[in-house]
C-alpha atoms as a PDB file:
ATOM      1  CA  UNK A   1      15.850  45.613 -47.099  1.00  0.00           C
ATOM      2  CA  UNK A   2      19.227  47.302 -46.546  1.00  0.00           C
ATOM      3  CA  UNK A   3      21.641  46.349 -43.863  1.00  0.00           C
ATOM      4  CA  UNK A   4      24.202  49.185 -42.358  1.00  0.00           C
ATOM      5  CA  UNK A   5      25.831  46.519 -40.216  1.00  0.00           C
ATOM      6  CA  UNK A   6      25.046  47.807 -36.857  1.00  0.00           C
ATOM      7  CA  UNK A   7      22.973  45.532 -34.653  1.00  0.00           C
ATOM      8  CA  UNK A   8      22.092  46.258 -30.808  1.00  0.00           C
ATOM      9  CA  UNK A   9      20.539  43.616 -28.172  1.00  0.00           C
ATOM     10  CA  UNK A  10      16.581  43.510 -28.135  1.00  0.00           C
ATOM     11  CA  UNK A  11      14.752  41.762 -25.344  1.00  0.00           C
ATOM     12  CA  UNK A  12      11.714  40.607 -27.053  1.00  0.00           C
ATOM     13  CA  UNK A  13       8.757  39.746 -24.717  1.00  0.00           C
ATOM     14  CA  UNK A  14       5.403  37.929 -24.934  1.00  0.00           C
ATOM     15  CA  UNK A  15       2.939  40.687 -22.514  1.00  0.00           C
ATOM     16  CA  UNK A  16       0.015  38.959 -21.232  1.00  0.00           C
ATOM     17  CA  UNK A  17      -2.402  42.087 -20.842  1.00  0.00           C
ATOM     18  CA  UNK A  18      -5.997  42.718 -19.706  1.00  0.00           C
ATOM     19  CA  UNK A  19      -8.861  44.092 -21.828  1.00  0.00           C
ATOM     20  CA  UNK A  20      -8.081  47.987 -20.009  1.00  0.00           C
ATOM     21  CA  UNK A  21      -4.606  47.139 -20.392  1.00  0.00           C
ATOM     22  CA  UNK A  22      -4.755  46.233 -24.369  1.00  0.00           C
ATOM     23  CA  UNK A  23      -6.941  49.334 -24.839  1.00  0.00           C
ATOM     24  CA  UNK A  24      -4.364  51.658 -23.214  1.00  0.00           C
ATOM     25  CA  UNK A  25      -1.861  49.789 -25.343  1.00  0.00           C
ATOM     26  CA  UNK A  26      -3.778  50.552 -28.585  1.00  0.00           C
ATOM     27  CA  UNK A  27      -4.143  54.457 -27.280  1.00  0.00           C
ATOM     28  CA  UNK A  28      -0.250  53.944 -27.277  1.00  0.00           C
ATOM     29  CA  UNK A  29       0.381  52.421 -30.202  1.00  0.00           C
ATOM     30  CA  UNK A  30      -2.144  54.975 -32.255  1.00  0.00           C
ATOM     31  CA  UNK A  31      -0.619  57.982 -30.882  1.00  0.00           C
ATOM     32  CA  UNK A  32       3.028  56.075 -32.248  1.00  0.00           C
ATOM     33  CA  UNK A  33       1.535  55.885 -35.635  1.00  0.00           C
ATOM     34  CA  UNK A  34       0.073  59.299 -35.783  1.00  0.00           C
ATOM     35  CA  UNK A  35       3.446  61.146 -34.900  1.00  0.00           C
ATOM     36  CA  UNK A  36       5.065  58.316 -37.094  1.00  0.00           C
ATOM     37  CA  UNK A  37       2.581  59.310 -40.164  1.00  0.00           C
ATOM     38  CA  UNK A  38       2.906  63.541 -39.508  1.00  0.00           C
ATOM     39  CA  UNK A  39       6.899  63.042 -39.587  1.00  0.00           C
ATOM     40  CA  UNK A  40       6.599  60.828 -42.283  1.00  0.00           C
ATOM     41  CA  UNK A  41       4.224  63.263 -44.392  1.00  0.00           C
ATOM     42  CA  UNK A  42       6.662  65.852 -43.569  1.00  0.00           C
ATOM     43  CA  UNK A  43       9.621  64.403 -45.259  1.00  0.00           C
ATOM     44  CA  UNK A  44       7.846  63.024 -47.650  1.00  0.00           C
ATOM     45  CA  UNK A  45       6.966  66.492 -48.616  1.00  0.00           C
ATOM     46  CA  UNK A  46      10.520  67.905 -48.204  1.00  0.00           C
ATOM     47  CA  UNK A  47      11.261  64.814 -50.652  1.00  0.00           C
ATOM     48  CA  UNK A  48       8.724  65.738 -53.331  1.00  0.00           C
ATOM     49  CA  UNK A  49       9.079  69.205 -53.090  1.00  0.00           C
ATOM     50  CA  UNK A  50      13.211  68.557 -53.742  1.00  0.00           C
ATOM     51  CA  UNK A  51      14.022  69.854 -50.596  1.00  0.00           C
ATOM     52  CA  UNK A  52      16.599  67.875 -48.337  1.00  0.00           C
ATOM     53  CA  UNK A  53      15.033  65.582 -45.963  1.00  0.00           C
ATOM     54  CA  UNK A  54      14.874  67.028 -42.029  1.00  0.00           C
ATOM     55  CA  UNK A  55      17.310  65.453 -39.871  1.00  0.00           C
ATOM     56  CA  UNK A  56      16.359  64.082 -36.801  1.00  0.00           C
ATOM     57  CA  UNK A  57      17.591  66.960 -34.893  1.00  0.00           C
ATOM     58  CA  UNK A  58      15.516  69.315 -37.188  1.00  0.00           C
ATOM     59  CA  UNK A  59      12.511  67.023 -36.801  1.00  0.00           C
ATOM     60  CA  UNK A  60      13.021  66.736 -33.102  1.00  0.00           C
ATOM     61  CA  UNK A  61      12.429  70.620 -32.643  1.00  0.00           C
ATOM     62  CA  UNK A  62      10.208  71.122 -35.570  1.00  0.00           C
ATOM     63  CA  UNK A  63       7.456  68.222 -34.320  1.00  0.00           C
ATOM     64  CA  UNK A  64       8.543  69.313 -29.891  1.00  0.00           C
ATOM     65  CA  UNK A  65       4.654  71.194 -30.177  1.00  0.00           C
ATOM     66  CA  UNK A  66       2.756  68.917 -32.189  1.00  0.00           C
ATOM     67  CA  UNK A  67      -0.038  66.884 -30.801  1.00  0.00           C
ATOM     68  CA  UNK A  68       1.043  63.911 -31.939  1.00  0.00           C
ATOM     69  CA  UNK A  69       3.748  64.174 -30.085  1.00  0.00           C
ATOM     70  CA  UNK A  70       2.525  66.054 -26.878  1.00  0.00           C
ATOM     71  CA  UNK A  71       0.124  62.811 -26.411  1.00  0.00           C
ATOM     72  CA  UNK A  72       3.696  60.835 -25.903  1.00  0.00           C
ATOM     73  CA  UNK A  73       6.054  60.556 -22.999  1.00  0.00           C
ATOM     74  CA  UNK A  74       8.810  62.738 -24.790  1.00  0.00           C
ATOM     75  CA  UNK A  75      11.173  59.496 -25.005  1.00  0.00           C
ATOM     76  CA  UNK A  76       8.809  57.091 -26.528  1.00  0.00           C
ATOM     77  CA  UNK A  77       8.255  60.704 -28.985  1.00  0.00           C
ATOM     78  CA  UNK A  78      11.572  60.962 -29.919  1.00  0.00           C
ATOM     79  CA  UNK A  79      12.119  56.960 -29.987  1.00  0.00           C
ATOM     80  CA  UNK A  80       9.370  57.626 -32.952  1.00  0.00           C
ATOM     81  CA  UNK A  81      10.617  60.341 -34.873  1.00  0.00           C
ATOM     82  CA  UNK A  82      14.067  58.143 -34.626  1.00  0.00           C
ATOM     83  CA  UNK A  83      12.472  55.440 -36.447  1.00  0.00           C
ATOM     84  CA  UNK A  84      11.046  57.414 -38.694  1.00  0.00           C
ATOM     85  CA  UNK A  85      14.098  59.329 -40.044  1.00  0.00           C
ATOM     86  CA  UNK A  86      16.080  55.758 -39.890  1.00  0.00           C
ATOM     87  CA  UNK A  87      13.619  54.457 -42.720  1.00  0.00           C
ATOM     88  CA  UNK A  88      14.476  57.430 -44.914  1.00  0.00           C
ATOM     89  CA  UNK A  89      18.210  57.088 -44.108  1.00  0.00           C
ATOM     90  CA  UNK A  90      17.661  53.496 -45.198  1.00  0.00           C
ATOM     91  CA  UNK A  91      15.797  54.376 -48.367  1.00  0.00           C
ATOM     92  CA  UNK A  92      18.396  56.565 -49.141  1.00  0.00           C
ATOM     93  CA  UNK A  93      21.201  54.088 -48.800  1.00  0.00           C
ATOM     94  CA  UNK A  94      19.150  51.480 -50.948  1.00  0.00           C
ATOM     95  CA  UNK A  95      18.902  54.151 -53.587  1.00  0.00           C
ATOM     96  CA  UNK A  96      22.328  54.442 -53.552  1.00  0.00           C
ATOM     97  CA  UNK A  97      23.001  50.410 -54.287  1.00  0.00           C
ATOM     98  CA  UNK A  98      19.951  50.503 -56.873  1.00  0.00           C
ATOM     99  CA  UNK A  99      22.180  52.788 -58.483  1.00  0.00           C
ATOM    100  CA  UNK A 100      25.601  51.258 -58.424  1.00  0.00           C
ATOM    101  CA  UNK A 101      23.522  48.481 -59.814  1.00  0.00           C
ATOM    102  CA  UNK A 102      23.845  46.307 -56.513  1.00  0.00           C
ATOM    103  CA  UNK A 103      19.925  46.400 -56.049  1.00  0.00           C
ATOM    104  CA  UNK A 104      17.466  44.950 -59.159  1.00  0.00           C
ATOM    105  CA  UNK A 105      13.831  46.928 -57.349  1.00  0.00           C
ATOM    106  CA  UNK A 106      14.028  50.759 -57.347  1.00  0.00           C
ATOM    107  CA  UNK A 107      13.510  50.830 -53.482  1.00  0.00           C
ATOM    108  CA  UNK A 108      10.477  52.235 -52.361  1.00  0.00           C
ATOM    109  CA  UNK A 109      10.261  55.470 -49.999  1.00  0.00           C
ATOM    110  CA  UNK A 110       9.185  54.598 -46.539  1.00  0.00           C
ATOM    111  CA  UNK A 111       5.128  54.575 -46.119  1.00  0.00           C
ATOM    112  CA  UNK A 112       2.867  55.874 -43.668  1.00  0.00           C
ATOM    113  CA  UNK A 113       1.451  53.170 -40.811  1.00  0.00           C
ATOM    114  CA  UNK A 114      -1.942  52.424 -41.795  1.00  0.00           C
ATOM    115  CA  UNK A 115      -4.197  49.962 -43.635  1.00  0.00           C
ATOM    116  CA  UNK A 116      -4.441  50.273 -47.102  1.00  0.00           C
ATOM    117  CA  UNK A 117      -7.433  48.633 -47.469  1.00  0.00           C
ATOM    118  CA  UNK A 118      -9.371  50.725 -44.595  1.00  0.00           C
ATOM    119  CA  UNK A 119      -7.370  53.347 -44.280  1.00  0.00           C
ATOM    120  CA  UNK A 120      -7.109  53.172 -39.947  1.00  0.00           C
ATOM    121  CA  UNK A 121      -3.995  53.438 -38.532  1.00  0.00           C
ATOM    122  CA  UNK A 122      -2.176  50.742 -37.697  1.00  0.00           C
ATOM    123  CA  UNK A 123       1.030  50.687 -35.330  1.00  0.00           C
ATOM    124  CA  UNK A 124       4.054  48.280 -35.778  1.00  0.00           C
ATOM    125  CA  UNK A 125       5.674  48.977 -32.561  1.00  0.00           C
ATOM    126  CA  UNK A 126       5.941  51.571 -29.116  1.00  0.00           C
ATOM    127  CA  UNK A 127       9.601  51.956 -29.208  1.00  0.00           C
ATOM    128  CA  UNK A 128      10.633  52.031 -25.134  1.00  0.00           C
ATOM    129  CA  UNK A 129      14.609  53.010 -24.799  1.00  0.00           C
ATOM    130  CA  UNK A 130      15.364  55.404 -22.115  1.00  0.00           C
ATOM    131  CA  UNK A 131      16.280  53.093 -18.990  1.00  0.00           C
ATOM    132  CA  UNK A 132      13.894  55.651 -16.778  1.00  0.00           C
ATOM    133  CA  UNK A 133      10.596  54.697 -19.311  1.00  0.00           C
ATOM    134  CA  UNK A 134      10.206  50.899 -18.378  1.00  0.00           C
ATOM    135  CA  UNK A 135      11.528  48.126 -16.274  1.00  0.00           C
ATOM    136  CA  UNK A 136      11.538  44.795 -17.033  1.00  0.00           C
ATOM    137  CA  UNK A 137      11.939  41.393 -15.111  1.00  0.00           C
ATOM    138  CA  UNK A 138      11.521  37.556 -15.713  1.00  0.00           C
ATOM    139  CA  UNK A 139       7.218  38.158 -14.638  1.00  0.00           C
ATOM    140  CA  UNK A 140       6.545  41.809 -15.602  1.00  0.00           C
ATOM    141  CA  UNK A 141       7.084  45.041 -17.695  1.00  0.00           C
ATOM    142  CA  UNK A 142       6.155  48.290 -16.727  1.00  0.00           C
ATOM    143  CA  UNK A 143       5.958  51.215 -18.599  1.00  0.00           C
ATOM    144  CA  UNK A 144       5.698  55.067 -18.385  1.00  0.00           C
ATOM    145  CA  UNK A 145       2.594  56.496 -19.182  1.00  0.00           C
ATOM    146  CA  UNK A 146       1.240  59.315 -21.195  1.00  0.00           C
ATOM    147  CA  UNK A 147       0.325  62.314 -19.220  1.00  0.00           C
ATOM    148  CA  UNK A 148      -3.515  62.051 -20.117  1.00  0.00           C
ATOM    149  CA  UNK A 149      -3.636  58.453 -19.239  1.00  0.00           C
ATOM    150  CA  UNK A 150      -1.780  58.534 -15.618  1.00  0.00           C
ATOM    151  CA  UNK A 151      -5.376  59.765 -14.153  1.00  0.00           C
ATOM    152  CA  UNK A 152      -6.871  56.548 -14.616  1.00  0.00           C
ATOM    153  CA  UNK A 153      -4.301  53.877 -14.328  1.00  0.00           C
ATOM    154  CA  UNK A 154      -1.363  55.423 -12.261  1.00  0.00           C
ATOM    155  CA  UNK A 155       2.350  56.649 -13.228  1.00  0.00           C
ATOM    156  CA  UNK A 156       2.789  53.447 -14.829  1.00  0.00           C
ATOM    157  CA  UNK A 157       1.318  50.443 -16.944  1.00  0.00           C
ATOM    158  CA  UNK A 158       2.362  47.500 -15.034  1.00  0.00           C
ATOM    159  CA  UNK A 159       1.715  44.046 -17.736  1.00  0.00           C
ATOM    160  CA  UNK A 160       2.055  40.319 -17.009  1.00  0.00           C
ATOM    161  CA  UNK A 161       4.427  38.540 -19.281  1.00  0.00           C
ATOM    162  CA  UNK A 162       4.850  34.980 -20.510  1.00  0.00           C
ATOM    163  CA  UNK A 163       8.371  33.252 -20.537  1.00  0.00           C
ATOM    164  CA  UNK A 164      12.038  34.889 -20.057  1.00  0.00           C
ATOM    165  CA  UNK A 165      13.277  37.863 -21.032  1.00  0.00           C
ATOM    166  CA  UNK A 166      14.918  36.072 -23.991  1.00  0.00           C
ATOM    167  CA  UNK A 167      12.630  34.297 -25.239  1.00  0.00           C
ATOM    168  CA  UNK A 168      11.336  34.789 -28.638  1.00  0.00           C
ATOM    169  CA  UNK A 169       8.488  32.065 -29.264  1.00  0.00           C
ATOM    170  CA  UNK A 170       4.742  32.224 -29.836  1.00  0.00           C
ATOM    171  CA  UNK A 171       4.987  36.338 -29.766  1.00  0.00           C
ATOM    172  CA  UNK A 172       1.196  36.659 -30.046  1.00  0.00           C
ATOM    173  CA  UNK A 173      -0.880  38.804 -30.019  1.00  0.00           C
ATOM    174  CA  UNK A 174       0.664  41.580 -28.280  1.00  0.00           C
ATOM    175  CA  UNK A 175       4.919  42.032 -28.461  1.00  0.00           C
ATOM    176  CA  UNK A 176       6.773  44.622 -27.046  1.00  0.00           C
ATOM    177  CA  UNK A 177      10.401  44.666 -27.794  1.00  0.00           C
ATOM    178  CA  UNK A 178      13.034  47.339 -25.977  1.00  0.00           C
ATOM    179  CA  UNK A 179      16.448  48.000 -26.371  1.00  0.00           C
ATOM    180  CA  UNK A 180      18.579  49.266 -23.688  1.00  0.00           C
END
């Protein structure tokens, strides 16, 4: 894995949710790893095809209609298609040392999110940034909903945690990390 150097501060919390809550989190999460996948197929294509990758910007307009991300708040959208346009600048920039001979592996191009064994979907994280999408204190973290899910459970998902803000033991089974 490749390094650039820059490093920002992460809380990292241990969320103590309910069964309704864990199953909104997994709507969450899947809807992550769907837009995550459709931007990744995307530049994967652009890739193949010998096209120049989108940039974020481009990606940002290109996916604005797309269900994938429609079924987001627009900040935990864009938090996505960040992520997913930082693995490719990463890849790129571990090409780069593979060729100066500063890397041994040819480095891989990023992957989808899913299983390889089933196939399903799998989500690594529900990247929360904008200060407006969550609050967090030493007992609880709340986050903004999707659209479609505010019906049932409100304007926001309100979870127990375990443990200060800082604290980075025993992060099972469900983590949720932020950066502000």
């Amino acid at each position: 894995m490749c390094y650039n150097g820059s490093m920002k501060r992460t809380n990292v919390v241990r969320i103590l949710p309910d069964k309704q809550q864990e199953r909104v989190l997994e709507i969450i999460g899947d809807r992550c790893a769907a837009l995550y996948n459709a931007v990744t197929y995307r530049c994967r294509q652009a890739f193949f095809k010998g096209e120049p990758v989108p940039s974020y910007e481009a990606l940002c307009s290109e996916f604005k209609e797309h269900p994938a991300y429609k079924a987001l708040p627009a900040h935990i959208g864009q938090e996505v298609i960040k992520k997913a346009r930082k693995a490719w600048n990463s890849y790129f920039a571990c090409l780069r040392l593979y060729r100066k001979g500063k890397l041994e592996k040819l480095p891989h191009i990023p992957r989808y999110w899913k299983d390889r064994r089933t196939g399903k979907r799998i989500f690594r994280v529900i990247p929360v940034k904008a200060p407006t999408s969550y609050s967090l204190d030493a007992r609880c973290l709340s986050l903004t909903l999707p659209q479609d899910l505010r019906k049932r459970q409100g304007d926001r998902l309100v979870l127990r945690t375990k443990g200060s803000c800082a604290s980075t033991a025993n992060l099972r089974p469900w983590n949720s990390s932020t950066t502000p």
